[in-house]
PDB file of N, CA and C in Angstrom:
ATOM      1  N   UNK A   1       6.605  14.839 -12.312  1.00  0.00           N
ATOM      2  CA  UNK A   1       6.395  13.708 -11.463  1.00  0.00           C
ATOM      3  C   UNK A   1       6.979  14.018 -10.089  1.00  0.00           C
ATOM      4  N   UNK A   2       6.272  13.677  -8.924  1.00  0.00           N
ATOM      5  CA  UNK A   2       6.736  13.821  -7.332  1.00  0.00           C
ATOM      6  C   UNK A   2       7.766  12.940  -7.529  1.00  0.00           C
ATOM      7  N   UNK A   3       8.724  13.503  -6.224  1.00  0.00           N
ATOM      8  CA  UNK A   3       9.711  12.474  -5.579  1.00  0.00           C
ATOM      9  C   UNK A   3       8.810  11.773  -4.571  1.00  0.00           C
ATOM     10  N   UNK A   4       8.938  10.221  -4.592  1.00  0.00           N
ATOM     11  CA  UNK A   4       7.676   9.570  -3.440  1.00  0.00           C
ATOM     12  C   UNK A   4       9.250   9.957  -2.100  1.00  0.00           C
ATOM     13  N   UNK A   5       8.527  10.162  -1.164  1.00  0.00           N
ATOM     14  CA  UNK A   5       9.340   9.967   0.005  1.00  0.00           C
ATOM     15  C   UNK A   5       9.425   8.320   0.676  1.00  0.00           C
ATOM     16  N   UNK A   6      10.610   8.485   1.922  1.00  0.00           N
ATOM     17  CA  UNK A   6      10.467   6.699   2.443  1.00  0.00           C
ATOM     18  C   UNK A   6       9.717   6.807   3.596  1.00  0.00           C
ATOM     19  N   UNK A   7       8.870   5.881   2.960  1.00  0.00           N
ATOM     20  CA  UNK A   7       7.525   5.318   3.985  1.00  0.00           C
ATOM     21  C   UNK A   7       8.077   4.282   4.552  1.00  0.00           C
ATOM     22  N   UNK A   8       6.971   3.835   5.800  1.00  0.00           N
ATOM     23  CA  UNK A   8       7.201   2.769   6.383  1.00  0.00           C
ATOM     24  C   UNK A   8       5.997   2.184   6.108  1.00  0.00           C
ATOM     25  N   UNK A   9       5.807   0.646   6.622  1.00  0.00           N
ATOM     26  CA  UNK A   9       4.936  -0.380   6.034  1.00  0.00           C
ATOM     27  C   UNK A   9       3.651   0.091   6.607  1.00  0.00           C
ATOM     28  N   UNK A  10       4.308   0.855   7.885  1.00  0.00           N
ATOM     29  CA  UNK A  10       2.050   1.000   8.525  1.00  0.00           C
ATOM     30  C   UNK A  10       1.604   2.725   7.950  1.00  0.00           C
ATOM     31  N   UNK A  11       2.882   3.422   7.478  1.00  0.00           N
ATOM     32  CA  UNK A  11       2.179   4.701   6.759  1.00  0.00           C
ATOM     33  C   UNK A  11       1.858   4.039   5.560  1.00  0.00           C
ATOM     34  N   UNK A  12       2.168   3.369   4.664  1.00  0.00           N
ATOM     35  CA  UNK A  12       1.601   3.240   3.635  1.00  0.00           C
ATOM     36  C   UNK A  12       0.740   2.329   3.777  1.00  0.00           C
ATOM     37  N   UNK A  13      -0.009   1.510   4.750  1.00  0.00           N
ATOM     38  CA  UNK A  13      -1.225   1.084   5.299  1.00  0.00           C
ATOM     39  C   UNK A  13      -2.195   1.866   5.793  1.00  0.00           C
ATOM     40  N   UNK A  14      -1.917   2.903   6.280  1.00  0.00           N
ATOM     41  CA  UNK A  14      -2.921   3.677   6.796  1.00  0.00           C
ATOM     42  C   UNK A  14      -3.601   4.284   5.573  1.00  0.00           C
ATOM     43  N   UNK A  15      -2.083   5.398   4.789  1.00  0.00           N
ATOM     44  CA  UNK A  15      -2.680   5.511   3.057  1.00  0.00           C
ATOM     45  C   UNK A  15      -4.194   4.381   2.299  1.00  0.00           C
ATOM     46  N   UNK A  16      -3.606   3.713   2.351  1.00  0.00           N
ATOM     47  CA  UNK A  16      -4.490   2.093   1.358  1.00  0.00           C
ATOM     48  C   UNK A  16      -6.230   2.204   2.332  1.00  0.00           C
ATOM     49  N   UNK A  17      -5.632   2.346   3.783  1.00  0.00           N
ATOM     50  CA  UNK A  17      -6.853   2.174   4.370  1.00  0.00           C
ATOM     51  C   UNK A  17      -7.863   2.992   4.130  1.00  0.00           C
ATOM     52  N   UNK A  18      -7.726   4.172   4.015  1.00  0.00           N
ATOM     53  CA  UNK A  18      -8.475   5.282   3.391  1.00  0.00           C
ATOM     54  C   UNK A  18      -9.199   4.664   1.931  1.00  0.00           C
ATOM     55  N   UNK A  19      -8.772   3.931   1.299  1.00  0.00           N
ATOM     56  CA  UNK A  19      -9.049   3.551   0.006  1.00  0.00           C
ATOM     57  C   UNK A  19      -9.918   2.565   0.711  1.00  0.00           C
ATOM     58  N   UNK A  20     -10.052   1.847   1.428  1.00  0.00           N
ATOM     59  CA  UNK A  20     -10.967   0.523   1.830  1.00  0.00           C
ATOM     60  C   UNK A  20     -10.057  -0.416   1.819  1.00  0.00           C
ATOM     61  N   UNK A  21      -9.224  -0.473   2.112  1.00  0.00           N
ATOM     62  CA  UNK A  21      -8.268  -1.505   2.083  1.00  0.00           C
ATOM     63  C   UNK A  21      -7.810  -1.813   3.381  1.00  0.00           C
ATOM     64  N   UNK A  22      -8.131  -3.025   3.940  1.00  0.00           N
ATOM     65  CA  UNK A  22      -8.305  -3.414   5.686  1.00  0.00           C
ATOM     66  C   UNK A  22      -7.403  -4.799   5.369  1.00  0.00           C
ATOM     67  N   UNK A  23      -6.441  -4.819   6.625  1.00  0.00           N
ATOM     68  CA  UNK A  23      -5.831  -5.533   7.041  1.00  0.00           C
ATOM     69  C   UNK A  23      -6.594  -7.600   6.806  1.00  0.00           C
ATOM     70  N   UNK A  24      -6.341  -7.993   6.196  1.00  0.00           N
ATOM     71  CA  UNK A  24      -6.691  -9.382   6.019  1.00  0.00           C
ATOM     72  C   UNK A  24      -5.958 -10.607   6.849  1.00  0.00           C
ATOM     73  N   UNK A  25      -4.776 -10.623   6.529  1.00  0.00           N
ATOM     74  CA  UNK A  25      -3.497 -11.342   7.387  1.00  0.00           C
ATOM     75  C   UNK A  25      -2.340 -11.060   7.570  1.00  0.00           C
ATOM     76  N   UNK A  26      -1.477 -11.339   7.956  1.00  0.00           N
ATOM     77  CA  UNK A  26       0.184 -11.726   7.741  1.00  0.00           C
ATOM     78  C   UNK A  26       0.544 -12.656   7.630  1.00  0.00           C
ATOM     79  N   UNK A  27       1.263 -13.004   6.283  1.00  0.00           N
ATOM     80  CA  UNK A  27       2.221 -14.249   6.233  1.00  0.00           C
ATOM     81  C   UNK A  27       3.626 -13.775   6.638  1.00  0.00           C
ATOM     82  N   UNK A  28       4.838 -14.600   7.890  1.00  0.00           N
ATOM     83  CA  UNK A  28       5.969 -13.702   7.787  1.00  0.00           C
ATOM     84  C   UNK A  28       5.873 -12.424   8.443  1.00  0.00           C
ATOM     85  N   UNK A  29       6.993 -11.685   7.035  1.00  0.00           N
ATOM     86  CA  UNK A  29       6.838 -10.402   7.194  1.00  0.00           C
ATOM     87  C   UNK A  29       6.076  -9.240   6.147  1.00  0.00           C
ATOM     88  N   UNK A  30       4.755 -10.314   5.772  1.00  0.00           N
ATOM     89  CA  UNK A  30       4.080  -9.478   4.633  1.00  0.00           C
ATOM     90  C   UNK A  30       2.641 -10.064   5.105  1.00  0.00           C
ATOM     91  N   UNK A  31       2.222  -8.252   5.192  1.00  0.00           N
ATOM     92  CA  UNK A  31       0.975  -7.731   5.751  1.00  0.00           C
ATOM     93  C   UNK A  31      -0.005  -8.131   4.613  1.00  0.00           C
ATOM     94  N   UNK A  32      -1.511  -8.462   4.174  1.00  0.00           N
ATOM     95  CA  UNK A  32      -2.148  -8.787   2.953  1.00  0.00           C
ATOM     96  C   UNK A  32      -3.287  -7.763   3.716  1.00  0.00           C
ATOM     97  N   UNK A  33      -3.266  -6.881   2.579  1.00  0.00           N
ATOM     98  CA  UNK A  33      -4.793  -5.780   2.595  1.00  0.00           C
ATOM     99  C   UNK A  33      -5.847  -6.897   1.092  1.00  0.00           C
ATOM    100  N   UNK A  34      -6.899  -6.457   2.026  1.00  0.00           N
ATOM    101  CA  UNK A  34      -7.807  -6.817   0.669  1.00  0.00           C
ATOM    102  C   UNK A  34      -8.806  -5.547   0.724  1.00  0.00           C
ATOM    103  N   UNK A  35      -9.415  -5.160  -0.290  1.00  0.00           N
ATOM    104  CA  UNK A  35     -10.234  -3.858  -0.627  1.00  0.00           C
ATOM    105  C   UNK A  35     -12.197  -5.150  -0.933  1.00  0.00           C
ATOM    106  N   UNK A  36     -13.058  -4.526  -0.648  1.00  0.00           N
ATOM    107  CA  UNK A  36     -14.386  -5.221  -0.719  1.00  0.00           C
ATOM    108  C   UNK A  36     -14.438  -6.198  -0.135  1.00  0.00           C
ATOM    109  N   UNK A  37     -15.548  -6.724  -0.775  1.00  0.00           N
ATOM    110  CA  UNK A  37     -16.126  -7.731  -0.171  1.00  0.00           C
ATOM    111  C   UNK A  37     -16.323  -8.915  -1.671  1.00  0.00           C
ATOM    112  N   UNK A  38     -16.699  -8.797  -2.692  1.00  0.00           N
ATOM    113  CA  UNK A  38     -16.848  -9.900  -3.930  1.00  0.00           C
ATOM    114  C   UNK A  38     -15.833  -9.416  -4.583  1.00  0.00           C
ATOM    115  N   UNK A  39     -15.965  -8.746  -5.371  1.00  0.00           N
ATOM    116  CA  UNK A  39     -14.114  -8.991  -6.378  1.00  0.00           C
ATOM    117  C   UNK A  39     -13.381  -8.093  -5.742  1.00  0.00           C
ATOM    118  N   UNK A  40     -12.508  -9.552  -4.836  1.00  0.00           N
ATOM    119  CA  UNK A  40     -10.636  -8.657  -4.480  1.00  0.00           C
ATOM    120  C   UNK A  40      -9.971  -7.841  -4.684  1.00  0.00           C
ATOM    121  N   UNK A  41      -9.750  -6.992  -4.193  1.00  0.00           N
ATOM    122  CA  UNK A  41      -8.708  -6.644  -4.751  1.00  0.00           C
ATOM    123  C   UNK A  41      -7.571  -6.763  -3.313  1.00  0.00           C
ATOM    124  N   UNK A  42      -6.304  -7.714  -3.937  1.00  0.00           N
ATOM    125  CA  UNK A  42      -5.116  -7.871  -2.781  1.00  0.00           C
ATOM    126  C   UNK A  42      -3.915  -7.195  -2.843  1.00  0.00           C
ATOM    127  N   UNK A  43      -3.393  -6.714  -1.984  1.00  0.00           N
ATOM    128  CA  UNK A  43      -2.357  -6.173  -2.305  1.00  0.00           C
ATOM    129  C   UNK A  43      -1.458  -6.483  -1.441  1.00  0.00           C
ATOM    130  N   UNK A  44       0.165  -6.693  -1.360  1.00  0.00           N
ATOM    131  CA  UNK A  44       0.550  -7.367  -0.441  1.00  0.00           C
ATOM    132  C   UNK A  44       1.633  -6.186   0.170  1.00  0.00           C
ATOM    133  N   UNK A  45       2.372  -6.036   1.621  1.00  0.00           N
ATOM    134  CA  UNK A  45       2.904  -4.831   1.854  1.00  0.00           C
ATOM    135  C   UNK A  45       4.081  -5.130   3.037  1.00  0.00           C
ATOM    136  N   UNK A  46       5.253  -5.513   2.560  1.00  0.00           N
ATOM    137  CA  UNK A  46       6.607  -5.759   3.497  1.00  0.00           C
ATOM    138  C   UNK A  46       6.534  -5.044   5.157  1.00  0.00           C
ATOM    139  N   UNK A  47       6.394  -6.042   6.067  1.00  0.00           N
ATOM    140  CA  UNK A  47       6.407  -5.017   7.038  1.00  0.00           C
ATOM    141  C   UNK A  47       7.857  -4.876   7.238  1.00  0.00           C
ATOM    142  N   UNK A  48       8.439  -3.429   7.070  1.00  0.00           N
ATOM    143  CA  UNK A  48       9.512  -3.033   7.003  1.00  0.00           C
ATOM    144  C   UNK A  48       9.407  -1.265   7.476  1.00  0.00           C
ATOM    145  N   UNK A  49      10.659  -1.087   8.033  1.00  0.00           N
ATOM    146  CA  UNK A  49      10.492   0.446   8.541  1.00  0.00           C
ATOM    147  C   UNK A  49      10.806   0.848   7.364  1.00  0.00           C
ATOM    148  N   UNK A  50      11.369   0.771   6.422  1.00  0.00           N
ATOM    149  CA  UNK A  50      11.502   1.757   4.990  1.00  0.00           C
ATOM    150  C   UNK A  50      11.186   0.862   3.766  1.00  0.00           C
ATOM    151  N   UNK A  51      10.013   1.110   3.563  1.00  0.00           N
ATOM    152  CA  UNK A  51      10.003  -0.021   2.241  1.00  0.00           C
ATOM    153  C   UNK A  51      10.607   0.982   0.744  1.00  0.00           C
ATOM    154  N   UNK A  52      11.400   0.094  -0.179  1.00  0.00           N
ATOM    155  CA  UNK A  52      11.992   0.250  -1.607  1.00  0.00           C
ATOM    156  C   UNK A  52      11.531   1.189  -1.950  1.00  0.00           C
ATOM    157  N   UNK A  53      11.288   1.861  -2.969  1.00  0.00           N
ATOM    158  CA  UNK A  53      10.611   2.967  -3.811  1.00  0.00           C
ATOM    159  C   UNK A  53      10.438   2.420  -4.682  1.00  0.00           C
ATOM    160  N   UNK A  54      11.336   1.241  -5.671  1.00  0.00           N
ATOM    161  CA  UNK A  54      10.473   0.082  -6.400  1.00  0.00           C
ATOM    162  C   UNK A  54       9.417  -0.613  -5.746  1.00  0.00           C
ATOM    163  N   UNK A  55       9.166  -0.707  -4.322  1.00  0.00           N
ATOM    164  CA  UNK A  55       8.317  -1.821  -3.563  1.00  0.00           C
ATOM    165  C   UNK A  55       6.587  -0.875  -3.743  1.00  0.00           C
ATOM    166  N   UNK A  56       7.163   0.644  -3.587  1.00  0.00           N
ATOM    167  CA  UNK A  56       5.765   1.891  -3.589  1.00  0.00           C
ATOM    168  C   UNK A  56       5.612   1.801  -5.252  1.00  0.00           C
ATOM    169  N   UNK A  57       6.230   2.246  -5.464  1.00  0.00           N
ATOM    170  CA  UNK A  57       5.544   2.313  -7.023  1.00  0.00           C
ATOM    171  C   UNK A  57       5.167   0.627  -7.493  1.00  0.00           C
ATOM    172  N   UNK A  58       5.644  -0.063  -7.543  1.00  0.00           N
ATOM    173  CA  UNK A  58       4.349  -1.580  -7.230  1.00  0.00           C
ATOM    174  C   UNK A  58       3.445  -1.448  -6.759  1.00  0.00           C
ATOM    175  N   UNK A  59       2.826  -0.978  -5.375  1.00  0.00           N
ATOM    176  CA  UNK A  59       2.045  -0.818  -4.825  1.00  0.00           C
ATOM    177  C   UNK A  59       0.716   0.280  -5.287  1.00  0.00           C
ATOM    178  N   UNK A  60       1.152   1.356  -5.605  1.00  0.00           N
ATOM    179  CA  UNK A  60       0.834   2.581  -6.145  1.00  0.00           C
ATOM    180  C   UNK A  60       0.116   1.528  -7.453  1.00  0.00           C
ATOM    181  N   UNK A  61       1.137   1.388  -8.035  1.00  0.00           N
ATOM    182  CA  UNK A  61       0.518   0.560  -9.444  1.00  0.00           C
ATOM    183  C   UNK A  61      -0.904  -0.395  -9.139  1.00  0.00           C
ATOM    184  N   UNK A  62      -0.537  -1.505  -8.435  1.00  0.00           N
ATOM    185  CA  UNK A  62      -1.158  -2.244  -8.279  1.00  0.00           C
ATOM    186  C   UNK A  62      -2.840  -1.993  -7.372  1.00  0.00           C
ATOM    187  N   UNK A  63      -2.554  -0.949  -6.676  1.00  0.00           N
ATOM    188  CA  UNK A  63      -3.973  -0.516  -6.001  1.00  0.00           C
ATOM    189  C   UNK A  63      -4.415   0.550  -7.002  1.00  0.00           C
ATOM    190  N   UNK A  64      -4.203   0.616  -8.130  1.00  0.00           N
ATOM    191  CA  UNK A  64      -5.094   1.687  -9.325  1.00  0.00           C
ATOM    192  C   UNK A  64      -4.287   3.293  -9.442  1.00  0.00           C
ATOM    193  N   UNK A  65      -3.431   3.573  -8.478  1.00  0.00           N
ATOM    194  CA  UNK A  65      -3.277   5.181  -8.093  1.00  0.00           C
ATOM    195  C   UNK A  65      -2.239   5.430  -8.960  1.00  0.00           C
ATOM    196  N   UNK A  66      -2.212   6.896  -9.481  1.00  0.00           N
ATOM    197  CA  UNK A  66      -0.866   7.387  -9.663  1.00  0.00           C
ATOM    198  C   UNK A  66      -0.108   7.549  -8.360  1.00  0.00           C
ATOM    199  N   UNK A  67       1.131   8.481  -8.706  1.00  0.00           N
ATOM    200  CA  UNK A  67       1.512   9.146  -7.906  1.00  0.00           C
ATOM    201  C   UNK A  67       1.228   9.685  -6.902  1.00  0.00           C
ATOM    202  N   UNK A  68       0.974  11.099  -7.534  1.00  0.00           N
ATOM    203  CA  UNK A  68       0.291  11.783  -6.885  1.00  0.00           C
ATOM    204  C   UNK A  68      -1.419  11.421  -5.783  1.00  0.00           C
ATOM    205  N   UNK A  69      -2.191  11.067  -6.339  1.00  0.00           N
ATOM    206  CA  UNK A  69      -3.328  10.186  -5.638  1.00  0.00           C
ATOM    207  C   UNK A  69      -2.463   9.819  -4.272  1.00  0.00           C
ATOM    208  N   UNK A  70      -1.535   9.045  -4.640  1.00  0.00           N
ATOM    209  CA  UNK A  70      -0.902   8.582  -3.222  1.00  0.00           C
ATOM    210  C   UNK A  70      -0.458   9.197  -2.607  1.00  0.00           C
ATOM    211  N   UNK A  71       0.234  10.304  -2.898  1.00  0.00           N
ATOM    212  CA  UNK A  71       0.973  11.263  -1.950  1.00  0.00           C
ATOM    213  C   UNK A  71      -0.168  12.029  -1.619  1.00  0.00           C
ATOM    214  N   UNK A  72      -1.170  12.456  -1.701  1.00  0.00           N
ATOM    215  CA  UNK A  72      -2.178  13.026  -1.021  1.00  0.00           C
ATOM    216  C   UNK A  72      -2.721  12.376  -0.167  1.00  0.00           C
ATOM    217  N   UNK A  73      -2.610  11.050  -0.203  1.00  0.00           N
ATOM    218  CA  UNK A  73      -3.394   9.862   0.476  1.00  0.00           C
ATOM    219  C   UNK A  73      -2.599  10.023   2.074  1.00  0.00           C
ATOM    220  N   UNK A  74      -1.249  10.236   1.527  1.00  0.00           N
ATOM    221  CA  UNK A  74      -0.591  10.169   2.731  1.00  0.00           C
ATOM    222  C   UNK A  74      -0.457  11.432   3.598  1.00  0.00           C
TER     223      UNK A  74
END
């Protein structure tokens, strides 16, 4: 298994964007990507200069990817 490195909220947006995942809103300080157009997919993303490594692997999880997938992404 990779060590994920610390991202910030718009590298791991740019990552997602590659996937189809475009900026929707901000509530706060949390950015909302949605992926399509008929079934959602949302994902929500702390704008923060270092987000958790629990906060990425949520994320990772929640947009379908392993690990790895993501670290190539980036």
């Amino acid at each position: 298994m990779s060590k994920l490195p610390v991202i910030s909220s718009f590298e791991a947006i740019k990552a997602l964007n590659k996937l189809g995942y475009d900026i929707d809103h901000q509530t706060g300080s949390h950015i909302i990507l949605r992926q399509g157009k008929e079934p959602h997919r949302r994902l929500t993303i702390p704008n923060h200069q270092e987000i958790a490594k629990g906060t990425i692997i949520s994320i990772i999880k929640q947009a379908g990817l392993t690990r790895e997938e993501f670290l190539k992404l980036l």
